[in-house]
N, C-alpha and C. Protein backbone atom coordinates (compact mmCIF):
# COMPACT_ATOMS: atom_id res chain seq x y z
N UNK A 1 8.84 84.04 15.13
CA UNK A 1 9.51 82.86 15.65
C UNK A 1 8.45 81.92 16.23
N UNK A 2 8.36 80.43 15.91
CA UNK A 2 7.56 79.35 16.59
C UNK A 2 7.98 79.45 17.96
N UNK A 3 6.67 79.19 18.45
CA UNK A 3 7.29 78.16 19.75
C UNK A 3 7.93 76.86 19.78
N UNK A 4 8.79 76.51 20.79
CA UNK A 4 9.39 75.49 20.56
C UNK A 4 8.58 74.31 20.89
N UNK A 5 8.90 73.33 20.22
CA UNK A 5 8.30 71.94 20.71
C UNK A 5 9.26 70.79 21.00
N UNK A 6 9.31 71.00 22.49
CA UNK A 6 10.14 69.65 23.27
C UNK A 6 9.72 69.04 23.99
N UNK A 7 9.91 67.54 24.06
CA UNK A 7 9.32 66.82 25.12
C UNK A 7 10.10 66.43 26.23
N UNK A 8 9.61 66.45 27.23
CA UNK A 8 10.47 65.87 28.29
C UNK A 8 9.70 64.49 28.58
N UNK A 9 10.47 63.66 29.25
CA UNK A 9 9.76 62.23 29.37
C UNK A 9 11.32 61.86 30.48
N UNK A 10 10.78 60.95 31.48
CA UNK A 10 10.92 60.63 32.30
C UNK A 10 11.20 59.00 32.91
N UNK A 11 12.40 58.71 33.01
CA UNK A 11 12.65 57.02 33.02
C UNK A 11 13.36 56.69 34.22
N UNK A 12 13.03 55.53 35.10
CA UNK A 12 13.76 55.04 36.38
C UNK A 12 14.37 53.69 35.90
N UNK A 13 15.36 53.79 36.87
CA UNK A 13 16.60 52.36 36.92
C UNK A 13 15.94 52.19 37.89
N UNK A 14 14.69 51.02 38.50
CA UNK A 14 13.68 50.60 39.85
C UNK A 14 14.72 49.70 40.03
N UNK A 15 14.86 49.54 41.18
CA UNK A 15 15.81 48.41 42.07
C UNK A 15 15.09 47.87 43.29
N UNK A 16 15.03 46.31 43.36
CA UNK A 16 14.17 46.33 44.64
C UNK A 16 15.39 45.18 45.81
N UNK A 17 14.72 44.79 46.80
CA UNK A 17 15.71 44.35 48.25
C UNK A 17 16.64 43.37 47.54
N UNK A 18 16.69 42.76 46.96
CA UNK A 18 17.52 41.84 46.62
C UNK A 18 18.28 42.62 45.37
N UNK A 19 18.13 43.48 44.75
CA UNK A 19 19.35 44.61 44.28
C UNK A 19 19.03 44.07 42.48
N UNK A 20 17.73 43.90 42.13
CA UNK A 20 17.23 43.86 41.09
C UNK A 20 16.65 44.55 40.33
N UNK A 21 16.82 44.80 38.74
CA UNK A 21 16.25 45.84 38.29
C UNK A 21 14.92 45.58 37.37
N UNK A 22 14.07 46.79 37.70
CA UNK A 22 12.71 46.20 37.23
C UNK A 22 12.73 46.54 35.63
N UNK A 23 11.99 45.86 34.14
CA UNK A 23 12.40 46.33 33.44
C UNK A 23 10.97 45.80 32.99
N UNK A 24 10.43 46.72 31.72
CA UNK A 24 9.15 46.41 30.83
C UNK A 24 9.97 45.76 29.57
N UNK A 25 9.06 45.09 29.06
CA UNK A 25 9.17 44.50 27.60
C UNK A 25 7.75 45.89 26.58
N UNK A 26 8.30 46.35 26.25
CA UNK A 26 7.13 47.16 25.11
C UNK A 26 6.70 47.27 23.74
N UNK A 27 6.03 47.19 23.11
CA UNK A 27 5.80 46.78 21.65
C UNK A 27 6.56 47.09 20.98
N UNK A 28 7.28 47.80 20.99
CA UNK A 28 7.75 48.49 19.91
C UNK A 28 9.13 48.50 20.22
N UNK A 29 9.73 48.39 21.46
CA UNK A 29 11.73 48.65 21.63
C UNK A 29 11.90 47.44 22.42
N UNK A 30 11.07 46.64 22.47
CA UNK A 30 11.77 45.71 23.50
C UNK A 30 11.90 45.71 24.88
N UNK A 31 12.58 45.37 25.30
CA UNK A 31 13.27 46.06 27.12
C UNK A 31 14.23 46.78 27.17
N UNK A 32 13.39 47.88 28.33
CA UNK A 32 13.83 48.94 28.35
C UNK A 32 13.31 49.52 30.29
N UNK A 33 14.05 50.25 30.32
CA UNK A 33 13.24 50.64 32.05
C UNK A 33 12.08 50.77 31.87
N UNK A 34 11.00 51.25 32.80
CA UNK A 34 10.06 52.22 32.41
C UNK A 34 10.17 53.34 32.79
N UNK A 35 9.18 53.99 32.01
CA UNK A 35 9.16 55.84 31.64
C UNK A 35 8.56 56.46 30.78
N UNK A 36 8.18 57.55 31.06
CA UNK A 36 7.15 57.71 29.86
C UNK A 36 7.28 59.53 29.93
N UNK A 37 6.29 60.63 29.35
CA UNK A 37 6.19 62.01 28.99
C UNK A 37 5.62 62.21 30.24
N UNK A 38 6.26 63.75 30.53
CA UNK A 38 5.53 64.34 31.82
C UNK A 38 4.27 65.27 31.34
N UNK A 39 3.80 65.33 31.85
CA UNK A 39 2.23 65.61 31.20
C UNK A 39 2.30 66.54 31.89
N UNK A 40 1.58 67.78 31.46
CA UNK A 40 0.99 69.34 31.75
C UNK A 40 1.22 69.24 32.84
N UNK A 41 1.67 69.92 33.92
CA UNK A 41 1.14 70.47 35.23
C UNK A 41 1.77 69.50 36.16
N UNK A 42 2.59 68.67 35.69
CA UNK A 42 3.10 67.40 36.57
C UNK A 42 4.50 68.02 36.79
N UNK A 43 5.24 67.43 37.60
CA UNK A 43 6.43 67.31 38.02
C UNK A 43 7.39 66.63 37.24
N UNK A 44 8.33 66.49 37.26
CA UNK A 44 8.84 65.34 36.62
C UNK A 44 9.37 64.41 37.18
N UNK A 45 9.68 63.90 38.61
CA UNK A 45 9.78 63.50 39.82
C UNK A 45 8.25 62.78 40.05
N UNK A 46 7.08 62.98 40.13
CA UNK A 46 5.81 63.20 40.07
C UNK A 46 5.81 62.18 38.55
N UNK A 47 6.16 62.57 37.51
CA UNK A 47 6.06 61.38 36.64
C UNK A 47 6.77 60.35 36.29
N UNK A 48 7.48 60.02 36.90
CA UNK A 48 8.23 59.18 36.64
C UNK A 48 7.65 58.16 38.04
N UNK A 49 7.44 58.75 39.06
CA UNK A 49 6.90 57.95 39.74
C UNK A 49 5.30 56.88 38.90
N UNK A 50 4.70 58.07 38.67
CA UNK A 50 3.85 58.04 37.68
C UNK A 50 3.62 56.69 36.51
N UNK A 51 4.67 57.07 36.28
CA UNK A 51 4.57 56.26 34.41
C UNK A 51 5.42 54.97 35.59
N UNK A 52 5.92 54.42 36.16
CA UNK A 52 6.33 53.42 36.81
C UNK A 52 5.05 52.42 37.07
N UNK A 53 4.27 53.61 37.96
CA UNK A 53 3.45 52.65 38.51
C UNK A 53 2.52 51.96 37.55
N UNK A 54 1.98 53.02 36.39
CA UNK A 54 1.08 52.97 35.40
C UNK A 54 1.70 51.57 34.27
N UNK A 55 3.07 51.36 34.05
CA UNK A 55 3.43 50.41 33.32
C UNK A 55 4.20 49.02 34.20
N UNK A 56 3.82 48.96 35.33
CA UNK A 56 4.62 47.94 36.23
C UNK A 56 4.01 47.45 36.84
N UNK A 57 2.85 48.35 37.62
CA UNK A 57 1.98 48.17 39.12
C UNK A 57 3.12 48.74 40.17
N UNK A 58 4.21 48.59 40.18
CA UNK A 58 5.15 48.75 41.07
C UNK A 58 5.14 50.35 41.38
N UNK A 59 5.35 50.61 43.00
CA UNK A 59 4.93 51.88 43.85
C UNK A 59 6.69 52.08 44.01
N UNK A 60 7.26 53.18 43.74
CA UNK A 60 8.72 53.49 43.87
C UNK A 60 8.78 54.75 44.60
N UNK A 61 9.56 55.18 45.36
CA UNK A 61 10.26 56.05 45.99
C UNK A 61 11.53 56.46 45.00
N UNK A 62 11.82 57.74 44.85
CA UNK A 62 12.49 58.55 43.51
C UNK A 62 13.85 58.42 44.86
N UNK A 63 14.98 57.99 44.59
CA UNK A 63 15.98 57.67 45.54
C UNK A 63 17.14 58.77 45.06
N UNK A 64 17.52 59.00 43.70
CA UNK A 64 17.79 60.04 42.86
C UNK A 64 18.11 60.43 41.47
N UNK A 65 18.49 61.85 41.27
CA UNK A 65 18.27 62.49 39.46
C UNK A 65 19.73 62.25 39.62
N UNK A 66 19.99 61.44 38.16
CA UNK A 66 21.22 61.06 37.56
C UNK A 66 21.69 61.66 36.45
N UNK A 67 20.71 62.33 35.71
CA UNK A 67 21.08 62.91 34.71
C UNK A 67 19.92 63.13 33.80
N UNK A 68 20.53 63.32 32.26
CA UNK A 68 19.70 63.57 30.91
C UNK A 68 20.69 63.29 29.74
N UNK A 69 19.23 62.79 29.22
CA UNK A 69 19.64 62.38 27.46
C UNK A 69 18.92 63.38 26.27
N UNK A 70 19.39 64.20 25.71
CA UNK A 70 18.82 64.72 24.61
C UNK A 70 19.11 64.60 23.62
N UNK A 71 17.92 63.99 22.71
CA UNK A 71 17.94 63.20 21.69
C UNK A 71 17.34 65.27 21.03
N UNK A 72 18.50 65.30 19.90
CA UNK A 72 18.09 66.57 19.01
C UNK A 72 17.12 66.76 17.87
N UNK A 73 17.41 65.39 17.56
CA UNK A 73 15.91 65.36 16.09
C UNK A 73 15.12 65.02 16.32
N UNK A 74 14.57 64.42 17.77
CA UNK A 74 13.25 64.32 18.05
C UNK A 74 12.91 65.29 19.06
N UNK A 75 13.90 66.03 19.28
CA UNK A 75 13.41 67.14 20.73
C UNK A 75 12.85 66.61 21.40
N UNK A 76 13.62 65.59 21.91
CA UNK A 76 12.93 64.83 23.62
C UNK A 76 14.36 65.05 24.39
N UNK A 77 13.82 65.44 25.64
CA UNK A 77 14.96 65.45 26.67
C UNK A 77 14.33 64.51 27.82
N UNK A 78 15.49 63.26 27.92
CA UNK A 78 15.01 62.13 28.79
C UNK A 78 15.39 62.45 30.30
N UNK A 79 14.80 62.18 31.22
CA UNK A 79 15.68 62.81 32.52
C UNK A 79 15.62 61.12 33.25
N UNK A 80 16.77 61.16 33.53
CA UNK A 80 16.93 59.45 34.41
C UNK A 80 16.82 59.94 35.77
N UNK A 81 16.64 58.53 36.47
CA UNK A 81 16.41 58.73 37.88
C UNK A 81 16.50 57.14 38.59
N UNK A 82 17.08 57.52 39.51
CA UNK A 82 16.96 56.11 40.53
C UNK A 82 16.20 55.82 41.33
N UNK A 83 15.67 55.13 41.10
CA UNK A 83 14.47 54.61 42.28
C UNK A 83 14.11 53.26 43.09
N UNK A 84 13.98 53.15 44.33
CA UNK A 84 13.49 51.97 44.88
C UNK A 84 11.65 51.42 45.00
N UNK A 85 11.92 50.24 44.87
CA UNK A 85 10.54 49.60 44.80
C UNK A 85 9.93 49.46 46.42
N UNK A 86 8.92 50.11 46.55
CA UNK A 86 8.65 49.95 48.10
C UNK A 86 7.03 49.34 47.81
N UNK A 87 6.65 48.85 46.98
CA UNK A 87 5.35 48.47 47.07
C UNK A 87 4.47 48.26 45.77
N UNK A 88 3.20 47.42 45.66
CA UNK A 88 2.53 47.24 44.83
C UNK A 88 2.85 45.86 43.93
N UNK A 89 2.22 45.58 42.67
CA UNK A 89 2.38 43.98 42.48
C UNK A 89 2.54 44.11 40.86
N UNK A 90 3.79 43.64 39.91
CA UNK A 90 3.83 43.15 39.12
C UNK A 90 2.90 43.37 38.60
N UNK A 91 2.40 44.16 36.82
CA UNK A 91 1.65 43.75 36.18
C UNK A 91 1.90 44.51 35.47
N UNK A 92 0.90 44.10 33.68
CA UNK A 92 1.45 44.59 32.51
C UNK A 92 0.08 45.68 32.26
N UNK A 93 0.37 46.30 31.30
CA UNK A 93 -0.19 47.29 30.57
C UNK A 93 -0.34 47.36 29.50
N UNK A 94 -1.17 48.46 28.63
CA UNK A 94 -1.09 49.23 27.36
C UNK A 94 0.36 49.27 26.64
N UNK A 95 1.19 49.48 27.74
CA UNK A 95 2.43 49.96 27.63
C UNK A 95 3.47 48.94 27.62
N UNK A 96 3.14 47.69 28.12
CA UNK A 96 3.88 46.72 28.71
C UNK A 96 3.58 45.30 28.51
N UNK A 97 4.44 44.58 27.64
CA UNK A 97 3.61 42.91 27.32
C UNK A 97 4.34 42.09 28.51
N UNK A 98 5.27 42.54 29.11
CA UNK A 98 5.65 41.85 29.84
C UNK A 98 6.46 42.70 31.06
N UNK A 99 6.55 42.43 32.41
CA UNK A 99 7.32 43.19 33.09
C UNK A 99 8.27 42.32 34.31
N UNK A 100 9.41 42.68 34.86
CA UNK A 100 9.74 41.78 36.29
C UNK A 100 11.09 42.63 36.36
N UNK A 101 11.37 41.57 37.07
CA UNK A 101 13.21 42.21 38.40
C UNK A 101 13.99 41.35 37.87
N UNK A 102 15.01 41.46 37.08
CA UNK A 102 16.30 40.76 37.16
C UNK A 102 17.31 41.38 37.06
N UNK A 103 18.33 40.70 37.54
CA UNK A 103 19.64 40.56 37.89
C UNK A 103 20.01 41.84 36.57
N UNK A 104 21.25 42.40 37.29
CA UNK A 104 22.02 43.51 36.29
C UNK A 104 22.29 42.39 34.98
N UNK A 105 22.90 41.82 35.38
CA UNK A 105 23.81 40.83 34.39
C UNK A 105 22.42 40.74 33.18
N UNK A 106 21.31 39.99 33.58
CA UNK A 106 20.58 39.75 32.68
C UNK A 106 19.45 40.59 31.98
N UNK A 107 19.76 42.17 32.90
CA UNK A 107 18.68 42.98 32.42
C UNK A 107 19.99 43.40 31.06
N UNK A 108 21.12 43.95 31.06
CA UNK A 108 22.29 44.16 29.99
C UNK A 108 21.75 43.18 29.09
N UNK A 109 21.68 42.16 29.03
CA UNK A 109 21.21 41.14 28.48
C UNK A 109 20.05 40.92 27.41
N UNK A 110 19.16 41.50 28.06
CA UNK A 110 18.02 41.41 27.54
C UNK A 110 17.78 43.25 26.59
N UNK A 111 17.88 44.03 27.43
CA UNK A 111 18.12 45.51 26.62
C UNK A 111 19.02 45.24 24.94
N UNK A 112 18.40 45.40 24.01
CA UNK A 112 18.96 45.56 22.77
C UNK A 112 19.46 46.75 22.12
N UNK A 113 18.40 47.96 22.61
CA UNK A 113 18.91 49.25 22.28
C UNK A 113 19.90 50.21 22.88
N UNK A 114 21.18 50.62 22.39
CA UNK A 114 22.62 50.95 23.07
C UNK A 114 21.94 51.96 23.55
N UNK A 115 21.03 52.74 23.56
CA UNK A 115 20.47 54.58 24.28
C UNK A 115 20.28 53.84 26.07
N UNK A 116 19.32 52.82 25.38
CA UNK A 116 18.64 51.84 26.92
C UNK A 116 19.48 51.63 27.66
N UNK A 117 20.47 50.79 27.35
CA UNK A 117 21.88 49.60 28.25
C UNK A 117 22.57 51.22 28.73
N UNK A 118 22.69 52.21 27.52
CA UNK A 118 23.59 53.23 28.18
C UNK A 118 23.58 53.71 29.43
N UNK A 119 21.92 54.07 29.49
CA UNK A 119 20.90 55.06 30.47
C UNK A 119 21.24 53.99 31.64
N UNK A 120 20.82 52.67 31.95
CA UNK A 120 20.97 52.28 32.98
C UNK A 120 22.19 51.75 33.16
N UNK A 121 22.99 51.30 32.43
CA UNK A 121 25.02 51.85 33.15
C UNK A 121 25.30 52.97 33.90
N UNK A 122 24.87 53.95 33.14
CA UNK A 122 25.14 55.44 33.94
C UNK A 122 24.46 55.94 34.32
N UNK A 123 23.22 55.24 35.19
CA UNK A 123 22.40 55.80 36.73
C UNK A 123 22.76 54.80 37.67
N UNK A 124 23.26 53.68 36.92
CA UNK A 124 23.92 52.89 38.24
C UNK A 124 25.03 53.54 38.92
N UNK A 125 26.18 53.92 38.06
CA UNK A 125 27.60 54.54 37.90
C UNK A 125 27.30 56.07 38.40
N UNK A 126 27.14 56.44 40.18
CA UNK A 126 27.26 57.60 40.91
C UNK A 126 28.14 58.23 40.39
N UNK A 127 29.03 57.97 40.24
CA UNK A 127 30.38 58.34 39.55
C UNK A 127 30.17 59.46 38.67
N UNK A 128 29.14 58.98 37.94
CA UNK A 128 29.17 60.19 36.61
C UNK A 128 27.85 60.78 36.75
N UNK A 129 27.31 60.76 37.69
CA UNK A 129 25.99 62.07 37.98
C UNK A 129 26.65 63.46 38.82
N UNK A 130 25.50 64.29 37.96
CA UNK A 130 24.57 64.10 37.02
C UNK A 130 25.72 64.12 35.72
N UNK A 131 24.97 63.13 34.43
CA UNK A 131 25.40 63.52 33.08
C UNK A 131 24.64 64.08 31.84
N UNK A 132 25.42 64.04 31.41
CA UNK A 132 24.44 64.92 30.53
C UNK A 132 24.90 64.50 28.87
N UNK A 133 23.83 63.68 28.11
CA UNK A 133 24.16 63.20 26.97
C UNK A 133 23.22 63.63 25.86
N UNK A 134 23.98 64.46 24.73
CA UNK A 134 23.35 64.64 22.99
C UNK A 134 23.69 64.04 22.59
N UNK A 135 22.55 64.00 21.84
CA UNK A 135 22.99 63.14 20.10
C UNK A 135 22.03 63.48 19.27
């Protein structure tokens, strides 16, 4: 029998004082939160803080775990999380052509991919944590 090969990777709904959500633009999907793979020996709490700061500049406090998405044909299991912005400054990356805070209304807006708009509906929506979504 193989070992298995799954990834876990790690994504925040960032919200800062005025009740805005932070969102990357990325080469390849558009806008989307940020988040990225938890790497060897890390946490996953620990990366997500992580991959925030690394694709935003923005310093977050993990506020809480909302759930997971497991995607089956790529064996990635996404773990969401809520987080507040307590520090650091706007800026783009490797990862990121563009980044900022807007309004719910216009981050729905701007998100094109239904996995994306899903994930941050239902870490906003306490209601339904934790959930738990295949496909």
């Amino acid at each position: 029998m193989s070992e298995p090969k799954h990834f876990v990777s790690a994504g925040a709904v960032v919200i800062d004082d005025e009740g805005k959500l932070l969102l990357i633009r990325g080469p390849r999907r558009g806008w989307e939160q940020p988040g990225g793979q938890v790497e060897l020996g890390e946490s996953i709490e620990e990366a997500v803080k992580r991959e925030v700061k690394e694709e935003t500049g923005i310093d977050i406090e993990v506020t809480k775990f909302c759930g997971i998405y497991q995607n089956l044909q790529a064996n990635v299991c996404s773990t969401c999380w809520l987080g507040k912005a307590i520090g650091g400054e706007l800026q783009t990356s490797s990862e990121s052509l563009e980044v900022g805070f807007y309004t719910i209304e216009e981050a729905l807006k701007m998100v094109t991919w239904p996995t994306f708009k899903d994930r941050i509906l239902k870490s906003l929506n306490e209601g339904e944590h934790p959930f738990f979504v295949a496909f």
